[in-house]
Each structure stands twice: as C-alpha cells, then as structure tokens.
C-alpha atoms as a PDB file:
ATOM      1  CA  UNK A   1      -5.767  -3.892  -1.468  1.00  0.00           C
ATOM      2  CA  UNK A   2      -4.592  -3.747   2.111  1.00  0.00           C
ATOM      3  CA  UNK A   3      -0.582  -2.768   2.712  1.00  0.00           C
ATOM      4  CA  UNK A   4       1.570  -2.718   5.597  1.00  0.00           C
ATOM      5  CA  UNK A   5       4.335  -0.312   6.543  1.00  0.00           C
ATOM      6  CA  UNK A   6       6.351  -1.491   9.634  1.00  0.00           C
ATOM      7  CA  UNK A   7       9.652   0.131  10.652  1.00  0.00           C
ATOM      8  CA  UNK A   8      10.117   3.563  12.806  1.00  0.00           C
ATOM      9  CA  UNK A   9       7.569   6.274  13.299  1.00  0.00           C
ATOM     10  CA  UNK A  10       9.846   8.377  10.347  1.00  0.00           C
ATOM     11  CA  UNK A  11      10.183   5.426   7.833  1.00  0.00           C
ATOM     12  CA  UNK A  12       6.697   5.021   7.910  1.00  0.00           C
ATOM     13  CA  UNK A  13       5.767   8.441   7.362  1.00  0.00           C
ATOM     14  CA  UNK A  14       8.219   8.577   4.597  1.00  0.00           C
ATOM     15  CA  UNK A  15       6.759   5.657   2.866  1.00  0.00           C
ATOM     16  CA  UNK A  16       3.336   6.226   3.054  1.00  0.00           C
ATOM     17  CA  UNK A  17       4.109  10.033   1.697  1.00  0.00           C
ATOM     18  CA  UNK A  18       5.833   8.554  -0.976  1.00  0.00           C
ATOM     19  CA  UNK A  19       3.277   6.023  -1.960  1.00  0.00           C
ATOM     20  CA  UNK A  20       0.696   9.070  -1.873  1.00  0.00           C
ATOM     21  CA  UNK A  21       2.585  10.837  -5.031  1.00  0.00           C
ATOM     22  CA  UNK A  22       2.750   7.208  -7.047  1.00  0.00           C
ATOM     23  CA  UNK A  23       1.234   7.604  -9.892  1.00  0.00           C
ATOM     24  CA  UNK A  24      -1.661   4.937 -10.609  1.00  0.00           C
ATOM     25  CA  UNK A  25      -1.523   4.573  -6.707  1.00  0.00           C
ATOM     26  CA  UNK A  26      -4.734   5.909  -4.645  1.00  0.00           C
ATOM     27  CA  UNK A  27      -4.563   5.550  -1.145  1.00  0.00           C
ATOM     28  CA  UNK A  28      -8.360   5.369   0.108  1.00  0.00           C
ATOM     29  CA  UNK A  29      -7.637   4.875   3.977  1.00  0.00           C
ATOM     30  CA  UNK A  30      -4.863   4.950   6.440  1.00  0.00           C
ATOM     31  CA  UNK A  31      -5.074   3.098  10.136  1.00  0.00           C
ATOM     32  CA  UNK A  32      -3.264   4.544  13.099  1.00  0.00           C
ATOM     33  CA  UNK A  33      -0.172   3.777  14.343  1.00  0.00           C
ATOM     34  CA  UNK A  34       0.001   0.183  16.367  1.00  0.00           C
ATOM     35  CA  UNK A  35       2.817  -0.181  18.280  1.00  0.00           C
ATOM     36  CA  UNK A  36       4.969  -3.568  18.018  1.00  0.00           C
ATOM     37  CA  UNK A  37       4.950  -5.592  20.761  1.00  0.00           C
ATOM     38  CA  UNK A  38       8.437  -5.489  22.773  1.00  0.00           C
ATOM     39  CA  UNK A  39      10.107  -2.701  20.125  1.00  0.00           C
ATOM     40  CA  UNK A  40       9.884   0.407  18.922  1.00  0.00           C
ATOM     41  CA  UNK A  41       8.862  -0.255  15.964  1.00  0.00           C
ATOM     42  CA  UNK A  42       4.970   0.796  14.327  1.00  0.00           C
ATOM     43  CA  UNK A  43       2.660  -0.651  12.199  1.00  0.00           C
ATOM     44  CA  UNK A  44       0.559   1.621   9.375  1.00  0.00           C
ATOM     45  CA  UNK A  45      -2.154  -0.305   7.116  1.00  0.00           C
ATOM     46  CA  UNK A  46      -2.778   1.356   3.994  1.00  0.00           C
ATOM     47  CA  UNK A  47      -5.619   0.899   1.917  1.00  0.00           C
ATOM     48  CA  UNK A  48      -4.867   1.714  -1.616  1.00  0.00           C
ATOM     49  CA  UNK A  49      -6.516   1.421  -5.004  1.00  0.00           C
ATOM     50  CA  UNK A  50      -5.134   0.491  -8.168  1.00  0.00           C
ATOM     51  CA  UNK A  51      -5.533   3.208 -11.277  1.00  0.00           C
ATOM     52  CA  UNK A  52      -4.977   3.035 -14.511  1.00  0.00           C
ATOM     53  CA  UNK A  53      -1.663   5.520 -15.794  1.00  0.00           C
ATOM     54  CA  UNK A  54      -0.862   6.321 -19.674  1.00  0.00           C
ATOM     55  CA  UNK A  55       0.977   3.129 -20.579  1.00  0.00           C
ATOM     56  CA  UNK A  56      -0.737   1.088 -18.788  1.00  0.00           C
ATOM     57  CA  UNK A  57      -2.971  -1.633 -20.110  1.00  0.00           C
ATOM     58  CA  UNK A  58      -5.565  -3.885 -18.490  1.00  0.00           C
ATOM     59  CA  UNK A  59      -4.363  -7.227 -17.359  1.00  0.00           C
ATOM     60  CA  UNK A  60      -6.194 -10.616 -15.604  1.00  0.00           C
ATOM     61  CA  UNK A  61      -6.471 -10.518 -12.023  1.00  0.00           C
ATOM     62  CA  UNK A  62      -4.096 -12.483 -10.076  1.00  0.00           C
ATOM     63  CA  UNK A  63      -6.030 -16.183 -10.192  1.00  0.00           C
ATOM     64  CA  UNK A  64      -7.930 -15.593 -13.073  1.00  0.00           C
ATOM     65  CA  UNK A  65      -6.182 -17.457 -15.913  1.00  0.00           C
ATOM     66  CA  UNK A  66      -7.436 -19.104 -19.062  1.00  0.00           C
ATOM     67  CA  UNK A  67      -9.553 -22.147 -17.790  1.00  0.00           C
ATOM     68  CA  UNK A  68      -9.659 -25.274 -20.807  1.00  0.00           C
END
C-alpha cells in the first residue's frame, strides 16, 4: 500500500519514524522529498506492508465480500 506524508520537512520525519516502530507496520520503500508547489510544505510516499501482530486475525480484503 502506497501512503503519503505532507506537512514540514520535521513532521514528516516524525511521522514516517513513528510509522517505522508500528507494530504490524513494514515500511518496504520511502521516495524523496517533493517539494509543494508555491509552499513550504513536502511530500514523502511510503510504501508499507501489512503484518500480521499477536491479536490479530485475518480478515477479507477491502472489496471482497460474500457474493450470492
């Protein structure tokens, strides 16, 4: 799954430190910094992975319901 940090150059270093110690959370890729146009604002793409913690169980994919 792709994610998308925008905010400051700190914020987003913040946040995508943070999402790196989530548990069940594996980040697999990180972009470089774009710059928004006309701010000074940044954008980060993450590309994370979804694991399995203790308590977790599997579920349906978002789309895939029961079909009659």
């Amino acid at each position: 799954m792709k994610l998308r940090l925008h905010g400051t150059w700190a914020e987003c270093a913040a946040a995508a430190e943070r999402l790196r110690r989530t548990p069940g959370l594996h980040i697999t890729d990180q972009s470089r910094p774009y710059p928004d146009r006309g701010g000074d604002l940044i954008r980060v793409y993450l590309t994370v992975r979804l694991g399995l913690t203790s308590g977790d169980r599997p579920s349906q994919h978002v789309g895939e319901g029961r079909r009659r």
